[in-house]
C-alpha atoms as a PDB file:
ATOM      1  CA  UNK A   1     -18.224  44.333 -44.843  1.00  0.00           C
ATOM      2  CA  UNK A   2     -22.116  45.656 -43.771  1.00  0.00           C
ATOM      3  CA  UNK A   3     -24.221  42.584 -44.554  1.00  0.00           C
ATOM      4  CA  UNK A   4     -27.517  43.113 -45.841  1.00  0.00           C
ATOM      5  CA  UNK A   5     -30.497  43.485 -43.715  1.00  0.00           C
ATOM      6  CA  UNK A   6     -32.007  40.478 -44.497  1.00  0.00           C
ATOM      7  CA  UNK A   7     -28.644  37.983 -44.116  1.00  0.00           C
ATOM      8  CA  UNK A   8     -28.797  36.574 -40.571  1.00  0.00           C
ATOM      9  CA  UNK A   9     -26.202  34.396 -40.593  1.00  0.00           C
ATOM     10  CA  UNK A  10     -23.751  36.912 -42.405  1.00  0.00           C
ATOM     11  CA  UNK A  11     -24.639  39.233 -39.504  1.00  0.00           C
ATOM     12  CA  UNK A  12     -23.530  36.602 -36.677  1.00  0.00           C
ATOM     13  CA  UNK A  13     -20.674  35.923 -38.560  1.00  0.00           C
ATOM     14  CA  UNK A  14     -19.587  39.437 -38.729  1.00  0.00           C
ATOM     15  CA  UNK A  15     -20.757  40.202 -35.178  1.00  0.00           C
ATOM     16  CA  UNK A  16     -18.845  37.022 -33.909  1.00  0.00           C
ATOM     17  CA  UNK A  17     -15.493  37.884 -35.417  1.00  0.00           C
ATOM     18  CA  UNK A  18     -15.552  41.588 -33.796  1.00  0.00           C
ATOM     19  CA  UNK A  19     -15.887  40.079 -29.593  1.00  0.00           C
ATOM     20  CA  UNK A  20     -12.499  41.511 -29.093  1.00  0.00           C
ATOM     21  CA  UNK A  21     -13.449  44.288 -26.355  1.00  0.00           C
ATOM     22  CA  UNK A  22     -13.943  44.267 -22.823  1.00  0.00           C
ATOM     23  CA  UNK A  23     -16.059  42.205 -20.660  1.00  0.00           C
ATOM     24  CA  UNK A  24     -18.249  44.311 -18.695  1.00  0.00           C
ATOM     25  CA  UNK A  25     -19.365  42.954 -15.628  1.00  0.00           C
ATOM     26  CA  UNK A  26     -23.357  44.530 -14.226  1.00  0.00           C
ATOM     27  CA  UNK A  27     -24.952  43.582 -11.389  1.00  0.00           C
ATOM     28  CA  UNK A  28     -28.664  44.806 -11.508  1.00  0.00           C
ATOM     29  CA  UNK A  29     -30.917  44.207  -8.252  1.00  0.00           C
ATOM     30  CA  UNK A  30     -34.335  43.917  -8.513  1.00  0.00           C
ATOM     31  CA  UNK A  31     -36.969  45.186  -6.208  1.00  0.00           C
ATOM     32  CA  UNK A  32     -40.799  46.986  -6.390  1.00  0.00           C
ATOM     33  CA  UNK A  33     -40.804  50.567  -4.865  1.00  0.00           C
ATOM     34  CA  UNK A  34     -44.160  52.639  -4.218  1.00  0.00           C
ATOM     35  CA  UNK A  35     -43.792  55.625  -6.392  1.00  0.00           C
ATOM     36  CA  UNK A  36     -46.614  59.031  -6.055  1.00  0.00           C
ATOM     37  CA  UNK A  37     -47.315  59.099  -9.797  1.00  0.00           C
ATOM     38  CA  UNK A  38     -50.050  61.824  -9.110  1.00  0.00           C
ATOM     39  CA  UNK A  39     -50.647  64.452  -6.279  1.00  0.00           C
ATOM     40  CA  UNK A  40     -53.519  64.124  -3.940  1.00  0.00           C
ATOM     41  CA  UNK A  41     -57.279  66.026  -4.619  1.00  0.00           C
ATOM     42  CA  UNK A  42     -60.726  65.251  -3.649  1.00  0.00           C
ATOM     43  CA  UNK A  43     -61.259  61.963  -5.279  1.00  0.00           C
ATOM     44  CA  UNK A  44     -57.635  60.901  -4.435  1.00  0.00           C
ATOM     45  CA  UNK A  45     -56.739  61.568  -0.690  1.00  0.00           C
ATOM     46  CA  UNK A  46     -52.587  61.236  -0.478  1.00  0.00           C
ATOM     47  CA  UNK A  47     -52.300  61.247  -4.302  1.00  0.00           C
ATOM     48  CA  UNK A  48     -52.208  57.864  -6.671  1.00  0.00           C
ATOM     49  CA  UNK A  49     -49.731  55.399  -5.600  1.00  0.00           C
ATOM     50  CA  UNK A  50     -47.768  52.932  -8.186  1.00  0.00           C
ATOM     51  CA  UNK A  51     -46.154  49.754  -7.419  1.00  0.00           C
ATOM     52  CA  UNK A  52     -42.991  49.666  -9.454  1.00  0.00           C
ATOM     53  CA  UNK A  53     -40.155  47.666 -10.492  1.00  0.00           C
ATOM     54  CA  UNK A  54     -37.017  49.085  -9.494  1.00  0.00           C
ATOM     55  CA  UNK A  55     -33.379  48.070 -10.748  1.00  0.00           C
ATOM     56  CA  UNK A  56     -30.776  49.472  -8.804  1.00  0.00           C
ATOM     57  CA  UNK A  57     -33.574  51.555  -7.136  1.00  0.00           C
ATOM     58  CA  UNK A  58     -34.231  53.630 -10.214  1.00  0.00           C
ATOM     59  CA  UNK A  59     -37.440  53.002 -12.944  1.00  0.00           C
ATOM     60  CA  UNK A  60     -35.733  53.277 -15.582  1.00  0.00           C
ATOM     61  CA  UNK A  61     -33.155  51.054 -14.422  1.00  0.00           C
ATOM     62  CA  UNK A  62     -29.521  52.239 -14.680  1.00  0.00           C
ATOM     63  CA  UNK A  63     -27.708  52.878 -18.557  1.00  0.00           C
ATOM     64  CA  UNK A  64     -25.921  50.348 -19.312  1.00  0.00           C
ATOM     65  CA  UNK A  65     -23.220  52.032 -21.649  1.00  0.00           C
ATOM     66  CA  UNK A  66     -20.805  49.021 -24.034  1.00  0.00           C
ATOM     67  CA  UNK A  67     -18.968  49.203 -27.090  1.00  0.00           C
ATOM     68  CA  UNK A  68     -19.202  46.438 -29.992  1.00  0.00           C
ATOM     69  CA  UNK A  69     -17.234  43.974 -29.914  1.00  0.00           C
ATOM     70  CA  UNK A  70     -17.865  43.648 -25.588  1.00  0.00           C
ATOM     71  CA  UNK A  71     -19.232  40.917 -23.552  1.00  0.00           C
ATOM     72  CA  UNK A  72     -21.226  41.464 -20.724  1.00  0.00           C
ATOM     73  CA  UNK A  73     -21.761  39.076 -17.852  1.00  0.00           C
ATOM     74  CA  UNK A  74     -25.214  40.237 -16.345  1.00  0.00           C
ATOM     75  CA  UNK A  75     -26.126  39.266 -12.957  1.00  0.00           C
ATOM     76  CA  UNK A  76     -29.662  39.873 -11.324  1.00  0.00           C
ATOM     77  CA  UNK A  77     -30.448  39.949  -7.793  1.00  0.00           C
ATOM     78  CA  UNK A  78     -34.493  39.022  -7.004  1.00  0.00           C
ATOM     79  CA  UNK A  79     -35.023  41.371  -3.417  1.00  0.00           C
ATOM     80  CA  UNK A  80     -38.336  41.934  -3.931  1.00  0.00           C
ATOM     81  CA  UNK A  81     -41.634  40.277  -3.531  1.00  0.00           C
ATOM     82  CA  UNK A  82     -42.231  39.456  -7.332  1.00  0.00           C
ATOM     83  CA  UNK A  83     -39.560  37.473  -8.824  1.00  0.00           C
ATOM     84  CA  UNK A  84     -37.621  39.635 -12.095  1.00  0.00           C
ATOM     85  CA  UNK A  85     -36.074  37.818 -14.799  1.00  0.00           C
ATOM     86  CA  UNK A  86     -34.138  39.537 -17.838  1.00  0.00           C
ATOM     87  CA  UNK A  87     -35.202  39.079 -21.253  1.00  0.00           C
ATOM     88  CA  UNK A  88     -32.201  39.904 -23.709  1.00  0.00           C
ATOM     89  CA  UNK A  89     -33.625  40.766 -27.110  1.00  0.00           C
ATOM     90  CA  UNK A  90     -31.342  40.349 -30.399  1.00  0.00           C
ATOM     91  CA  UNK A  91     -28.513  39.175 -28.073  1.00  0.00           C
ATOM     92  CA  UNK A  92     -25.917  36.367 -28.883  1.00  0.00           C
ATOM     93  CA  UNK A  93     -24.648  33.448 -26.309  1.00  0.00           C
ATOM     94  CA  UNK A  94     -24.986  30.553 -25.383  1.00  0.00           C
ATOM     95  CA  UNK A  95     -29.024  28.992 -25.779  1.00  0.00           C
ATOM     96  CA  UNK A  96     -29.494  29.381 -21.749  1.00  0.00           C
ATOM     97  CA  UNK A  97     -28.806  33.114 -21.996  1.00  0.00           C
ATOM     98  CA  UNK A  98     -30.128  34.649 -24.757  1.00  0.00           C
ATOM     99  CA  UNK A  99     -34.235  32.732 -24.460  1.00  0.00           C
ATOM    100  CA  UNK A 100     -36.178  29.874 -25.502  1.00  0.00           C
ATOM    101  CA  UNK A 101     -36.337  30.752 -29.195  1.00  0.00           C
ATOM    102  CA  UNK A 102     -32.604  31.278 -29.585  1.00  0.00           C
ATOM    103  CA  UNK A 103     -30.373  29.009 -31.611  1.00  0.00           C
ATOM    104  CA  UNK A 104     -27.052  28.150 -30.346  1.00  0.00           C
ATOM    105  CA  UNK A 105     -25.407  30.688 -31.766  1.00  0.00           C
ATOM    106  CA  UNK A 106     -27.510  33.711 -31.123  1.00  0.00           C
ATOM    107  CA  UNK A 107     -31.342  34.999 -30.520  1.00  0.00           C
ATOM    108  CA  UNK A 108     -33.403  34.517 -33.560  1.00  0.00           C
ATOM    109  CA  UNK A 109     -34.520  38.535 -33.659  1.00  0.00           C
ATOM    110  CA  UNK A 110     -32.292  41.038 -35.234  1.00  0.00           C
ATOM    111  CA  UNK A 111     -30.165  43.498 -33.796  1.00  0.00           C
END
């Protein structure tokens, strides 16, 4: 059964009853890495440098590739000078994981 767009709760439901995969375990380490975004001219001796953040040393950060029904443990390594934090939209979990705004069965946005 597809529940309608609208039905949240239908959609937990139905989302809740398929966690029969895997659980898929990332590890994602975050850092800031100085990345030439343009090559150097007159006005811009050595090119245009950009701060970025980095997962896994890559902007964008790795694919993270799951099927339904999976659970993923996520954890995040801070090695850089800002400190990262993960922001899991339309996710379900427990209220610590999934944000502020969540209920204790899921996030409050659709999937």
């Amino acid at each position: 059964m597809v529940p309608s767009p609208g039905s949240t709760s239908a959609h937990r439901r139905n989302a809740q009853a398929q966690r029969t995969g895997a659980t898929k375990k990332v590890i994602l380490i975050a850092d800031e890495k100085d990345f030439q975004v343009a090559t150097g001219d007159a006005l811009h001796p050595g090119g245009v440098i950009y701060k970025a953040m980095v997962f896994n040393g890559t902007t964008p950060g790795p694919v993270i590739a799951v099927d339904q029904g999976d659970t993923i443990e996520f954890t995040l390594i801070n090695q850089g000078q800002v400190i990262r934090s993960l922001d899991l939209h339309a996710g379900y979990g427990p209220y610590s994981a999934v944000g502020a705004k969540a209920s204790t069965t899921g996030s409050a946005v659709e999937p």
